[in-house]
C-alpha atoms as a PDB file:
ATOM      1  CA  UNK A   1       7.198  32.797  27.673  1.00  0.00           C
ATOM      2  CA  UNK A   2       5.538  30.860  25.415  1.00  0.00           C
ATOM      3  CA  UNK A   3       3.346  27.769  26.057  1.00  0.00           C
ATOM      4  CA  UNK A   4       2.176  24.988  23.454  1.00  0.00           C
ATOM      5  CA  UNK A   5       0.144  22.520  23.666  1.00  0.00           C
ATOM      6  CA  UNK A   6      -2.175  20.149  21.789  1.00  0.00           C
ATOM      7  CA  UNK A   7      -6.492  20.183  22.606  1.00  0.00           C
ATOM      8  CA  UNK A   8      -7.657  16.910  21.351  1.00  0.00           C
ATOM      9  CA  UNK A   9     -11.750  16.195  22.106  1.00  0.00           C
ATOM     10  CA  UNK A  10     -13.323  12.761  20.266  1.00  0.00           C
ATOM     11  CA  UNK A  11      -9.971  13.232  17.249  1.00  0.00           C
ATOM     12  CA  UNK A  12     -10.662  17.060  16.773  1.00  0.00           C
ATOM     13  CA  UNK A  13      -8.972  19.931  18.271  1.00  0.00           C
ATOM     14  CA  UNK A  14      -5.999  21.945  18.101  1.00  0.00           C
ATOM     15  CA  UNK A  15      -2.306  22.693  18.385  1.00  0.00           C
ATOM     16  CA  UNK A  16      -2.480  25.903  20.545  1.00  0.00           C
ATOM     17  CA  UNK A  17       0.150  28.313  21.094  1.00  0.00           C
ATOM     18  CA  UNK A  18      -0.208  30.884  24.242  1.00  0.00           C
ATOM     19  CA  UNK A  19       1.271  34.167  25.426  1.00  0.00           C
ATOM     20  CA  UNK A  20       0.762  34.137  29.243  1.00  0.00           C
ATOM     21  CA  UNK A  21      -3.145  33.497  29.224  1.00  0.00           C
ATOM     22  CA  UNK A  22      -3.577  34.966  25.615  1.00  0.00           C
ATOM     23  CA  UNK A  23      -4.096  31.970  23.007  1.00  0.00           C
ATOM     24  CA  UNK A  24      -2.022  33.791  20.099  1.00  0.00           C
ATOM     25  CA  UNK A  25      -1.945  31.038  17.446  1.00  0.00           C
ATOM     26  CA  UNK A  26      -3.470  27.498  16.885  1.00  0.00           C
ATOM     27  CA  UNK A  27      -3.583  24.920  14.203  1.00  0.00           C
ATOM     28  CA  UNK A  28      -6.948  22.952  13.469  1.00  0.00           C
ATOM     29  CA  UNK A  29      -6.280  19.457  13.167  1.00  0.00           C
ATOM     30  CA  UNK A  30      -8.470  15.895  13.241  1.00  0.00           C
ATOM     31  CA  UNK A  31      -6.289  12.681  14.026  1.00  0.00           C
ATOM     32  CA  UNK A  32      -8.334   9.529  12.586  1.00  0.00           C
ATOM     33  CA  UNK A  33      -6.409   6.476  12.663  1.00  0.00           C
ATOM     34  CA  UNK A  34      -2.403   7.314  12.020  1.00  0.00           C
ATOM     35  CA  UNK A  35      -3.419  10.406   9.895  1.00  0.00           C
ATOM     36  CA  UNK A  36      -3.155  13.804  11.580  1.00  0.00           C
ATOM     37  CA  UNK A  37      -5.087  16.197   9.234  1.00  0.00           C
ATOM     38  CA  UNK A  38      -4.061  20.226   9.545  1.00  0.00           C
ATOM     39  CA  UNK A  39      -6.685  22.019   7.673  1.00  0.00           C
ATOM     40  CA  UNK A  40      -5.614  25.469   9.227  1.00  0.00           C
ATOM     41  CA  UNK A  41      -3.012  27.802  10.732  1.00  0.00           C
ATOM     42  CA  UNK A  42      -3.465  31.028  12.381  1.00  0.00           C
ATOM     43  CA  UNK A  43      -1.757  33.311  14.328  1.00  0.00           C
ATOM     44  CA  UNK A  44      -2.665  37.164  15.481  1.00  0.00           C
ATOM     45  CA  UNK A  45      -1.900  39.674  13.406  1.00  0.00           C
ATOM     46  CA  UNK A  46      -0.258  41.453  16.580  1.00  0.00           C
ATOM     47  CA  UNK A  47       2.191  38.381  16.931  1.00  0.00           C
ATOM     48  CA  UNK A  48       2.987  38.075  13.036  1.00  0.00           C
ATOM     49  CA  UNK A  49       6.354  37.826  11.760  1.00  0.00           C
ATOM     50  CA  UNK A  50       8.092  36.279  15.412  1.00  0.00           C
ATOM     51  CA  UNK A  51       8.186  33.211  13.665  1.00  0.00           C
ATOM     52  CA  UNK A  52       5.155  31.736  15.679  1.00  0.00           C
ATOM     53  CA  UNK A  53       3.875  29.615  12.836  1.00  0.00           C
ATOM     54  CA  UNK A  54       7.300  27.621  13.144  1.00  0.00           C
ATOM     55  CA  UNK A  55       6.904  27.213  16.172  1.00  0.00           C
ATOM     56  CA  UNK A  56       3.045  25.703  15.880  1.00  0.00           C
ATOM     57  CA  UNK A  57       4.427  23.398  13.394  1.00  0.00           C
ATOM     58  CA  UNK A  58       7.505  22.038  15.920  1.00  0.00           C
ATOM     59  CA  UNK A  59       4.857  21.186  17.802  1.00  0.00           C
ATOM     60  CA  UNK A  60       2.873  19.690  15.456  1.00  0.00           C
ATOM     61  CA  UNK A  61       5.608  17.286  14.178  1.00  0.00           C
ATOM     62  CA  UNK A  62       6.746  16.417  17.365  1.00  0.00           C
ATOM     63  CA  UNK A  63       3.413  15.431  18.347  1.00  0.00           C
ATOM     64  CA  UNK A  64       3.218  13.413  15.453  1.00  0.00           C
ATOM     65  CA  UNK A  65       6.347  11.359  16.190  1.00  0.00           C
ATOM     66  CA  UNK A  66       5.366  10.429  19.711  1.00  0.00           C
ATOM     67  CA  UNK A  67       2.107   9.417  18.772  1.00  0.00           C
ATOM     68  CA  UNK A  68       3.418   7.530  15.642  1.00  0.00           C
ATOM     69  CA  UNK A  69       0.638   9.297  13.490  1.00  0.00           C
ATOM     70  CA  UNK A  70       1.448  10.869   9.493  1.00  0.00           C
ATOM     71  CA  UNK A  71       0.512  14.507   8.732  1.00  0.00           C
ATOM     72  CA  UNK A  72      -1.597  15.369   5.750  1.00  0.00           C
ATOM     73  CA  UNK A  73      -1.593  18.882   5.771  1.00  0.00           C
ATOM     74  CA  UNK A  74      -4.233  20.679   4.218  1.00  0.00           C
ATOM     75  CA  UNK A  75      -3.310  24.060   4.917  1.00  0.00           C
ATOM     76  CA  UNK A  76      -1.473  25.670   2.601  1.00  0.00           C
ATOM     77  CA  UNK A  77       0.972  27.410   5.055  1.00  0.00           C
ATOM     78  CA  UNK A  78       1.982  23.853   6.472  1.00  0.00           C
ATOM     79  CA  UNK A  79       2.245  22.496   2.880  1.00  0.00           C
ATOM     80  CA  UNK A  80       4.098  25.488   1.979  1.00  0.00           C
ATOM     81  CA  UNK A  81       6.979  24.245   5.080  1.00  0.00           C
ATOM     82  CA  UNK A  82       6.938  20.914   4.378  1.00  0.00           C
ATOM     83  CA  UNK A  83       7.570  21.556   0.833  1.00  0.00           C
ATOM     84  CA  UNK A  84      10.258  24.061   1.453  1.00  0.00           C
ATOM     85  CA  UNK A  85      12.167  21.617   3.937  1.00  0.00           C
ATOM     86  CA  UNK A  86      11.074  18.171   2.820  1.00  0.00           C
ATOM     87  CA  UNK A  87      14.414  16.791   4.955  1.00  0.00           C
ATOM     88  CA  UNK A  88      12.774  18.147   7.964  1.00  0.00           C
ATOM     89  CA  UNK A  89       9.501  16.398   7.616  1.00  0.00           C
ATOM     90  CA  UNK A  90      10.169  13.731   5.423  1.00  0.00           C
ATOM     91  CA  UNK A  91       9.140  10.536   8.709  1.00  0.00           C
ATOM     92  CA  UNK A  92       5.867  12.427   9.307  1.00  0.00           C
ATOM     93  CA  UNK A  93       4.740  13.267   6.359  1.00  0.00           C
ATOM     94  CA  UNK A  94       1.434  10.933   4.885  1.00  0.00           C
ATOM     95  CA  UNK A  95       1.983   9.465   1.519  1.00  0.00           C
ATOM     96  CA  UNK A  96      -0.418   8.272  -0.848  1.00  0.00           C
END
C-alpha cells in the first residue's frame, strides 16, 4: 500500500511517496511565505508508468490547500500537469 507524506525541515523538504519502507518517489519543494516551490519530481525507474507521479502531485495540491500556500512549479513534469488540466489546479496555482 502506498504511503505519502510531506518532510518539511526550516521550509525545505519533500513530498515523499513510499512502498512499504522503500521511498519510491519524492518531489523537492521549498515553502517561503504562501509560495510552495517544486523544483523536482522523481520516481524509480522500477515503479514508472503506475501513475506514481499523479499521485505525488495529489499530494502536493492537497497540501497546498490546507496550508493555504500557491504552487510555482518549477519542474517541468508538474508544469507539464498543471498545464494539461488547468481546471484541476487552477486555486493553487501562483500567479504573477
Amino acid at each position: 500500500m502506498e504511503k505519502l507524506n510531506v518532510e518539511l525541515n526550516n521550509g525545505k523538504g519533500e513530498v515523499q511517496l513510499w512502498l512499504g519502507d522503500e521511498k519510491v518517489g519524492f518531489m523537492e519543494i521549498a515553502v517561503n511565505g504562501e509560495r510552495l516551490t517544486v523544483y523536482h519530481t522523481e520516481v524509480d525507474k522500477a515503479h514508472g508508468g503506475k501513475g506514481y507521479g499523479k499521485l505525488l502531485i495529489g499530494k502536493l495540491v492537497d497540501y497546498a490547500r490546507e496550508n493555504d500556500l500557491k504552487i510555482s512549479p518549477l519542474c517541468p513534469y508538474v508544469r507539464g500537469q498543471i498545464n494539461k488540466h488547468p481546471e484541476l489546479y487552477a486555486d493553487v496555482v501562483f500567479k504573477k
